[in-house]
Protein backbone atom coordinates (compact mmCIF):
# COMPACT_ATOMS: atom_id res chain seq x y z
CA UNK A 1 234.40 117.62 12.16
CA UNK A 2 232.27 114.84 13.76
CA UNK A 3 231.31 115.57 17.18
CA UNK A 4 229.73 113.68 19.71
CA UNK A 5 228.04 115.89 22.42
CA UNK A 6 227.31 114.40 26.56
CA UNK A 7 225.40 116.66 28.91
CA UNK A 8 222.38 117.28 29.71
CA UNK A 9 219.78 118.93 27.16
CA UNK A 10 216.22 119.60 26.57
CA UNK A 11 214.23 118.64 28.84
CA UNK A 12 216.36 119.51 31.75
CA UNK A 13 216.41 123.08 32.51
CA UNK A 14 219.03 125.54 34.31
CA UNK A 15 222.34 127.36 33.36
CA UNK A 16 223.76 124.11 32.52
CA UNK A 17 221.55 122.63 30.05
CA UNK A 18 221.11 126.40 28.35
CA UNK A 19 224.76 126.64 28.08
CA UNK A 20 224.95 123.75 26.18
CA UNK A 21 222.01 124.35 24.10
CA UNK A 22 223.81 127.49 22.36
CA UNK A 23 227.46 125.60 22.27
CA UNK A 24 225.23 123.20 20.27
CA UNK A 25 223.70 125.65 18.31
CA UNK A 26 227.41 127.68 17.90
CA UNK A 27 228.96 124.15 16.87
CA UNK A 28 226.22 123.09 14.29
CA UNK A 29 227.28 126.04 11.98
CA UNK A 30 230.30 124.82 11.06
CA UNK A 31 230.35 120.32 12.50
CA UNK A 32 228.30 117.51 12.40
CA UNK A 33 227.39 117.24 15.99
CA UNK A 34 225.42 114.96 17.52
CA UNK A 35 223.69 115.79 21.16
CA UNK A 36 223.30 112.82 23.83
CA UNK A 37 221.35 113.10 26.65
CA UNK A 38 220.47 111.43 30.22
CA UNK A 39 217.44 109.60 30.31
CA UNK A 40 217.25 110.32 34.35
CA UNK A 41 219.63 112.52 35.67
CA UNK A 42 219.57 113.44 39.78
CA UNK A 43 217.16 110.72 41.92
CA UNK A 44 214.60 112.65 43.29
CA UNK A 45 215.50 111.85 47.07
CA UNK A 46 218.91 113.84 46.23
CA UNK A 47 217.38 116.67 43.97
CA UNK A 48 217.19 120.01 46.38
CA UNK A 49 214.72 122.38 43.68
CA UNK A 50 211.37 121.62 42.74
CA UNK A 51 211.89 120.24 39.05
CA UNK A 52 214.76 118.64 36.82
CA UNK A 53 212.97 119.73 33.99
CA UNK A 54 210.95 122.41 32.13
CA UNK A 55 207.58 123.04 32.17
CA UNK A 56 205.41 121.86 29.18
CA UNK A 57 204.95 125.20 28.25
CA UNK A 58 208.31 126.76 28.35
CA UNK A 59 209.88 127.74 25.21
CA UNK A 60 213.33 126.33 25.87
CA UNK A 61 216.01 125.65 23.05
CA UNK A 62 214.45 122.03 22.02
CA UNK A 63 218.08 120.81 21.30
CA UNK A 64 217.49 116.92 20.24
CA UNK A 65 219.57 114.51 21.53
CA UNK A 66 219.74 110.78 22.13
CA UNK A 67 218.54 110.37 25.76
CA UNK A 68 220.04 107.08 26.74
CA UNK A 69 222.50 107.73 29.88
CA UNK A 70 220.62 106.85 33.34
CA UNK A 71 223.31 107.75 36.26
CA UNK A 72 221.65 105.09 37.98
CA UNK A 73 221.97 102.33 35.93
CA UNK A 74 225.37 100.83 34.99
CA UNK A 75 224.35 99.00 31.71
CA UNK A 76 223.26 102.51 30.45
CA UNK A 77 226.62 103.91 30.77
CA UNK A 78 227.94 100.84 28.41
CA UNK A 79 224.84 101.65 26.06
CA UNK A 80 225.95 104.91 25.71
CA UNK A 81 229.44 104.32 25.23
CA UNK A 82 228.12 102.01 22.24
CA UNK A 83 226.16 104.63 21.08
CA UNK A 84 228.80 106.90 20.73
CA UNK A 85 231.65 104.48 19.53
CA UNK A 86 228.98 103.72 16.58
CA UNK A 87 228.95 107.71 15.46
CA UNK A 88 232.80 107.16 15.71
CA UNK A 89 232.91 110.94 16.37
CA UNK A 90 236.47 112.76 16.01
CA UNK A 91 235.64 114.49 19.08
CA UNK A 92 233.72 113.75 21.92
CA UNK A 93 232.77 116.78 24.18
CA UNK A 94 231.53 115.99 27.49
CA UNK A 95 229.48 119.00 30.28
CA UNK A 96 231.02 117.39 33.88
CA UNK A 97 229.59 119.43 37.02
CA UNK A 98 229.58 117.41 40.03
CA UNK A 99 230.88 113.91 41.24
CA UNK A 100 226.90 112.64 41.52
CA UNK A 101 227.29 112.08 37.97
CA UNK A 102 231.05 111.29 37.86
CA UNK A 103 230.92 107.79 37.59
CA UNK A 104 229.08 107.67 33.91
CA UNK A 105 230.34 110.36 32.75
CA UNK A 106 233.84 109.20 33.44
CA UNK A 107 233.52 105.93 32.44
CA UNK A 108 231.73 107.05 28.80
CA UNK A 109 235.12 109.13 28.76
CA UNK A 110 237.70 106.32 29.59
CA UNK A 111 236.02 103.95 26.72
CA UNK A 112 236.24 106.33 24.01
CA UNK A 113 238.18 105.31 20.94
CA UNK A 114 241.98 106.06 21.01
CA UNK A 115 241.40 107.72 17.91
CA UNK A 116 238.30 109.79 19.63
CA UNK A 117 239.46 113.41 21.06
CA UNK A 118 237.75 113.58 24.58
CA UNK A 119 237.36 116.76 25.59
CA UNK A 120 235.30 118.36 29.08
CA UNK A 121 234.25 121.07 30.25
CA UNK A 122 234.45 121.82 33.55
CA UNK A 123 232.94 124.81 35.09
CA UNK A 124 233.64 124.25 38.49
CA UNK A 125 236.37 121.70 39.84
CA UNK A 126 235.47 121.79 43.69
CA UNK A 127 231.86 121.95 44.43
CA UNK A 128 230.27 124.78 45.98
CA UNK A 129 229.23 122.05 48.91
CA UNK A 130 231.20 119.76 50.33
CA UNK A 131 231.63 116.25 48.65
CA UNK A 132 233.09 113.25 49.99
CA UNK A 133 236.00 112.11 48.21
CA UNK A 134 235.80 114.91 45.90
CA UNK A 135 239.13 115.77 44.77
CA UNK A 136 239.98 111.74 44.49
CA UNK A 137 236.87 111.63 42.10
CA UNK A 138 237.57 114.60 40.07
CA UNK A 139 241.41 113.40 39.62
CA UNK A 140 240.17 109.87 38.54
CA UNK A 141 237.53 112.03 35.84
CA UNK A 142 239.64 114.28 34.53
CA UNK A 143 242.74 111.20 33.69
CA UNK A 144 240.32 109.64 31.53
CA UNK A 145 240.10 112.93 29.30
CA UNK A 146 242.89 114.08 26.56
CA UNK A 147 241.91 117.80 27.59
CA UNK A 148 239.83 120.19 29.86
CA UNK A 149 237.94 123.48 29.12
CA UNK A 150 237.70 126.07 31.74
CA UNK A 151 235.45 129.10 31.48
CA UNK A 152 237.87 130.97 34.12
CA UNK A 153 241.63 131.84 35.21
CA UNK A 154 240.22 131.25 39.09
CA UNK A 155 240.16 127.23 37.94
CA UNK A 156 243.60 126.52 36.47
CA UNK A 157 245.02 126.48 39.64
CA UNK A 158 242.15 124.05 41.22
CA UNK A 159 242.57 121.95 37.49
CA UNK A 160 246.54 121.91 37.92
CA UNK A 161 246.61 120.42 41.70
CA UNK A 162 244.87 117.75 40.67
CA UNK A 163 246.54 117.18 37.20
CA UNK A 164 249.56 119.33 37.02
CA UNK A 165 250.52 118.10 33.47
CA UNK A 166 246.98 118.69 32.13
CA UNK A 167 246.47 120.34 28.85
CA UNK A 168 243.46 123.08 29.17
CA UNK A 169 241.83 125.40 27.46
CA UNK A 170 240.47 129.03 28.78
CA UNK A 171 237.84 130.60 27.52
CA UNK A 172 235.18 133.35 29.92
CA UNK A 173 231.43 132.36 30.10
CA UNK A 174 229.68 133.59 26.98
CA UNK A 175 226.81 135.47 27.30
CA UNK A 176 223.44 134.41 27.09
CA UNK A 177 221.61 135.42 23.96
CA UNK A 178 218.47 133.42 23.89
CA UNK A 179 216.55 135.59 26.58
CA UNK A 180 214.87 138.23 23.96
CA UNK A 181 215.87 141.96 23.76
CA UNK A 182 216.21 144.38 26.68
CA UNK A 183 212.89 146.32 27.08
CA UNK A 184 212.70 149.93 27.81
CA UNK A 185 213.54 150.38 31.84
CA UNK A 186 210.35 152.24 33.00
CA UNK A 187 207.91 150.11 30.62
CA UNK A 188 209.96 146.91 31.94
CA UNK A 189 209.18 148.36 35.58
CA UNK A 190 205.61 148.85 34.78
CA UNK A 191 205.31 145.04 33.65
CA UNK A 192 206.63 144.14 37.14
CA UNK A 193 204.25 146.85 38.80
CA UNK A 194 207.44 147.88 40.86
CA UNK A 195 208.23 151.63 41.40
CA UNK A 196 209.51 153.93 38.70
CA UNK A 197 211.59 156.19 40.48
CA UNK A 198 213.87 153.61 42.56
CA UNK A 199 217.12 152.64 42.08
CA UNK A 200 216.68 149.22 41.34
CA UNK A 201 218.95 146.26 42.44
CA UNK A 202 218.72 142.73 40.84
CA UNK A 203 219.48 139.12 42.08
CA UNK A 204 218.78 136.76 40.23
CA UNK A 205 219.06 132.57 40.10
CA UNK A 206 219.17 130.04 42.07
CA UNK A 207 218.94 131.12 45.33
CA UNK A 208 221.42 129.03 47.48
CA UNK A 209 223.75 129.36 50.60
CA UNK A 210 227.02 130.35 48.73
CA UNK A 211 225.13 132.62 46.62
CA UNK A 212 225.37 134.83 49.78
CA UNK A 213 221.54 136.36 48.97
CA UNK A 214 221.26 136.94 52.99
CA UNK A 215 224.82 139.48 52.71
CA UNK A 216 222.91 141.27 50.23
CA UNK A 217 219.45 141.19 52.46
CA UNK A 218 222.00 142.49 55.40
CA UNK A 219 223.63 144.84 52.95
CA UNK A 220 219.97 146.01 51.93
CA UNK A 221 218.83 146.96 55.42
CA UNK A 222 220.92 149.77 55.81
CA UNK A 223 220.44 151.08 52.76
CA UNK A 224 217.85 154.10 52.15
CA UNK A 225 214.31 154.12 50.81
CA UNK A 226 215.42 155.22 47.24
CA UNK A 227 216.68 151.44 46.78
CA UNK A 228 213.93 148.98 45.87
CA UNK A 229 215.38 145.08 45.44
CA UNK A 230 214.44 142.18 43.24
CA UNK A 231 214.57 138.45 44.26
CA UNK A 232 214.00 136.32 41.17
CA UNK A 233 214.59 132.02 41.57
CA UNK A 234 214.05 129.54 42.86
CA UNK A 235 214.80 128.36 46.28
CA UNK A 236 216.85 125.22 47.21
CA UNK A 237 216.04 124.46 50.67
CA UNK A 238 213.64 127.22 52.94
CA UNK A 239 213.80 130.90 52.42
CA UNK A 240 213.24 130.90 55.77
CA UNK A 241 216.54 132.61 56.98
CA UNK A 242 215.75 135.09 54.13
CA UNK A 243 212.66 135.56 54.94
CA UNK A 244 213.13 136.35 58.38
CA UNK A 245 215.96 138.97 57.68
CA UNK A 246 213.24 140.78 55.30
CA UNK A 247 210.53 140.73 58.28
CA UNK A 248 213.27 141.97 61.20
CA UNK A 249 213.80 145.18 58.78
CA UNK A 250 210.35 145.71 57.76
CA UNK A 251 212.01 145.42 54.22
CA UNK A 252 208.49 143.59 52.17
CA UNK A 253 207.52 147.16 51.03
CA UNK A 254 211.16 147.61 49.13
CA UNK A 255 211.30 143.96 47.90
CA UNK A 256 209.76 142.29 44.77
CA UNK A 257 209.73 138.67 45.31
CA UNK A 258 209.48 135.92 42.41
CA UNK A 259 210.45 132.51 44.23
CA UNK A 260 210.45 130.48 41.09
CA UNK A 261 211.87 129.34 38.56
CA UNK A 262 211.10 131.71 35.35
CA UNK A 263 210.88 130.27 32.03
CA UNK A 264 213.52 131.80 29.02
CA UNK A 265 210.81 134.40 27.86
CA UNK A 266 210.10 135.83 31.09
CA UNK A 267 213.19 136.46 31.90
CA UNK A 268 213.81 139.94 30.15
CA UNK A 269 211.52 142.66 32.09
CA UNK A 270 213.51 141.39 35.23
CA UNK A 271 217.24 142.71 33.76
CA UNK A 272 215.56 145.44 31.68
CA UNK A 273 213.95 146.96 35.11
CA UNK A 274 217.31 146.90 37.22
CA UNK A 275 219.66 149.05 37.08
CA UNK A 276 222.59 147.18 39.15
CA UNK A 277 223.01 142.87 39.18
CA UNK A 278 224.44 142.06 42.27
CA UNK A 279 226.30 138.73 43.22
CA UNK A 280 227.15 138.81 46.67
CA UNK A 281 228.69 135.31 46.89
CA UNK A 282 230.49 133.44 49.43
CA UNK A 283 232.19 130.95 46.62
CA UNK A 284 232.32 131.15 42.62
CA UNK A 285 234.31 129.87 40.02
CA UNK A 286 232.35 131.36 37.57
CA UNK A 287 228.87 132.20 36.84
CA UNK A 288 226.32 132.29 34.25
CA UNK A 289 224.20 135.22 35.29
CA UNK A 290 226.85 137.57 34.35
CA UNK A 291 226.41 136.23 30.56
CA UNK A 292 222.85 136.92 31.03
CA UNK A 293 223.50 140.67 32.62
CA UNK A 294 225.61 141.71 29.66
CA UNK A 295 223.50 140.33 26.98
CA UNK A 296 220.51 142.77 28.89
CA UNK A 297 223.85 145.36 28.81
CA UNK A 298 223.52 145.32 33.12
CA UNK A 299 226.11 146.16 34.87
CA UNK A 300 227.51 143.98 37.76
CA UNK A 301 228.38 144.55 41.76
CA UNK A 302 230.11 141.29 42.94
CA UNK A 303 232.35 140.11 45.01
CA UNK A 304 235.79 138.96 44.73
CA UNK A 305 235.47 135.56 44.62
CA UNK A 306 236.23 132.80 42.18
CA UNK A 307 236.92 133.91 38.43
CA UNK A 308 233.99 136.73 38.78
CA UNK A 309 236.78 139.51 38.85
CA UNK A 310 238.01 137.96 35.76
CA UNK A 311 235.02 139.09 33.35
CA UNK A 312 234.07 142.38 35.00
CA UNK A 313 236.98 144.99 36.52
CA UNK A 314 239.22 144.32 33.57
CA UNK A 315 236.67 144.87 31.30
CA UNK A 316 235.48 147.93 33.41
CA UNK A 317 231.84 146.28 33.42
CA UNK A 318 230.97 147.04 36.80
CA UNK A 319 232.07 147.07 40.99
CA UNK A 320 234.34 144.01 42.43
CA UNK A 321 234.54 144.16 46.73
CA UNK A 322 237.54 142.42 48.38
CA UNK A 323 234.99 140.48 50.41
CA UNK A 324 231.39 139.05 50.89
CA UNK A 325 230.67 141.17 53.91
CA UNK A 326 227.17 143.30 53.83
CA UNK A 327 229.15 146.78 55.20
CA UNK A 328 231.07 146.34 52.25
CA UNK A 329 228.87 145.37 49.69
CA UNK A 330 226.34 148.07 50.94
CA UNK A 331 228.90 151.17 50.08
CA UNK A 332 229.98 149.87 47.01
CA UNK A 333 225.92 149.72 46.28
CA UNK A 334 225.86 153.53 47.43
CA UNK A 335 229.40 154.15 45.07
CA UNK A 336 227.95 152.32 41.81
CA UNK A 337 225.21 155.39 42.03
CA UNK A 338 227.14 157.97 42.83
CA UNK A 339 230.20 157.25 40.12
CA UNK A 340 227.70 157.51 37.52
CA UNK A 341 229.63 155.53 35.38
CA UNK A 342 226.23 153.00 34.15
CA UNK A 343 226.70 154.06 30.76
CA UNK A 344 230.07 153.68 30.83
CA UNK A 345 229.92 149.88 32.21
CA UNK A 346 226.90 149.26 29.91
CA UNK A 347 229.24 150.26 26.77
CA UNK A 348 232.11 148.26 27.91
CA UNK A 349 229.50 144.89 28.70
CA UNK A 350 229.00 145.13 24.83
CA UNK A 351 232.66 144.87 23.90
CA UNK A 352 233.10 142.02 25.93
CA UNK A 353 229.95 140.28 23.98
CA UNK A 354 231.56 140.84 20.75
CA UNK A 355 234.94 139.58 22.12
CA UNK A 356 233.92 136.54 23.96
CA UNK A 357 230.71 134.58 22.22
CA UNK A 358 229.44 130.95 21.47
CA UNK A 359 230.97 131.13 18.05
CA UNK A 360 234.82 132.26 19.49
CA UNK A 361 234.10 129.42 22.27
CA UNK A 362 232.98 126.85 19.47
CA UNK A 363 236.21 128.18 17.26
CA UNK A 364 238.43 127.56 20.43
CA UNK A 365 237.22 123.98 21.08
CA UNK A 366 237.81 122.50 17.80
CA UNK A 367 241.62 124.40 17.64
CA UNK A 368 242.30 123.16 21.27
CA UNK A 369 241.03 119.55 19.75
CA UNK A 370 243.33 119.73 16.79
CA UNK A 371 246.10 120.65 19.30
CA UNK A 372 246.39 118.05 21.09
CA UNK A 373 246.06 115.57 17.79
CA UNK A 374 249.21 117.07 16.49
């Protein structure tokens, strides 16, 4: 099949241009796909982090891809459009994440061929922030598609109030596999010059408000000196709330601190050190550090929110709370050690690898396309 491919790629970093660097690499195997790419993505008055893209000498999947869609400019969106309508694709495959880029996105999707397939994937229908006009946008974007992907149960109900006639397709968050191989715990904590006899917590990303990092500072507080925690991301906005929290408790002797943003090969010694990952969010739909726990076979704590519950208490992969609340989180912290079921979680994090991967997602796409041709 001939597949036309609209996100963002190399050289724009984060969880969404990784993801679809290895659907790209799990769709090449089998299609002829073809990757295009923004030539500017956010305007940098609007852009909350520190860079859109990687640094020179990351070694990030170096997907190429026609970089010809600027969300600023509205003769780049009808560029693109021709660009694609010359491919003349059977499928065109489109990453949509927020309404900042809704309006080329959605209008590359509305002028695609009738005989074009126009599939999107959707992680999250409502923003973790508010939006203006959010739910008028996102019906407007997902009309001009024949079909949506969702990576979790938690959005069918968000995708169905908006579009209750909507053909979709599930499918959980793969995991991550592009990261390197898990390193031995105490040689990984040795790397990090963190202590070897600790039990070791983990959060890890982008550290923002709904990512609930200041439950799990709370949480942390209480906790007793055989806990040691690691912050690794970076900040969007000031770690100054954080920060403060940390200094109230006298906490800077348990805490490793890495406020940037790490590049793919660097990534391993933090996951190989911890023993727990824990997600203490406010809001989720889904998330991609859980795809990069299993691949490092981590189990997860998290909370209830979202489609997180989906991919980790069925699979028996780790600890789901009924709420964000750092009481809460903080026994079932204290419980994850005392169960000692890590093994046990780490075992069943490998099943769900082998069950739910880039190939099986790829696989799923292209049946879900010849679905709705039929």
């Amino acid at each position: 099949m001939k597949i036309a491919f609209l996100s963002v790629f190399y050289p724009y970093r984060g969880g969404i241009a990784q993801f679809n660097a290895q659907l790209y690499r799990a769709f090449e195997k089998k299609h002829n796909v073809m990757a295009y790419n923004f030539s500017r993505l956010y305007p940098k008055l609007i852009f909350p982090g520190k860079s859109q893209y990687v640094s020179p000498d990351d070694d990030a999947d170096k997907i190429e891809s026609i970089r010809t869609l600027d969300s600023l400019n509205p003769f780049s969106y009808i560029k693109t459009a021709k660009k694609i309508a010359v491919q003349n694709p059977d499928l065109l495959i489109i990453q949509y994440w927020n309404p900042i880029v809704v309006t080329p996105l959605g209008y590359i999707a509305g002028r695609a061929k009738k005989n074009i397939t126009t599939l999107s994937i959707i992680a999250n229908i409502k923003s973790h922030e508010t939006v203006p006009f959010e739910r008028f946008l996102n019906k407007w974007y997902i009309n001009r598609n024949d079909g949506i992907i969702i990576l979790a149960e938690a959005g069918k109900n968000d995708l169905l109030r908006i579009k209750p006639d909507v053909k979709f397709y599930i499918h959980p968050h793969p995991n991550y596999e592009h990261f390197g191989e898990k390193i031995d715990k105490l040689e990984a904590r040795k790397l990090l010059g963190i202590p070897l006899d600790k039990k070791v917590l983990l959060y890890f990303g982008f550290i923002r408000n709904y990512k609930g990092l200041d439950l799990l500072l709370q949480a942390f507080a209480n906790l007793s000196d055989d806990y040691y925690l690691i912050i690794a991301g970076e900040c969007y906005g000031s770690f100054d709330k954080y920060q403060a929290i940390i200094n109230e408790n006298n906490l800077q002797s348990r805490i490793f601190l890495e406020l940037k943003y790490l590049k793919d090969s660097q990534i391993a010694p933090y996951f190989s050190s911890a023993d727990v990952c824990v997600l203490p969010y406010r809001s989720a739909t889904q998330s991609g550090i859980v795809g990069i726990a299993y691949h490092f076979g981590l189990p997860i704590i998290a909370t209830n929110v979202g489609g997180l519950n989906e991919v980790i208490e069925p699979f028996g992969t780790g600890i789901v709370i009924d709420k964000p609340e750092p009481n809460i989180l903080k026994e079932a912290i204290e419980n994850f050690f005392q169960m000692n079921m890590a093994q046990q979680f780490i075992k069943n994090a490998n099943k769900f690898s082998e069950m739910y991967n880039w190939d099986t997602l790829a696989d799923g796409i292209i049946e879900f396309a010849l679905e709705l041709k039929t």
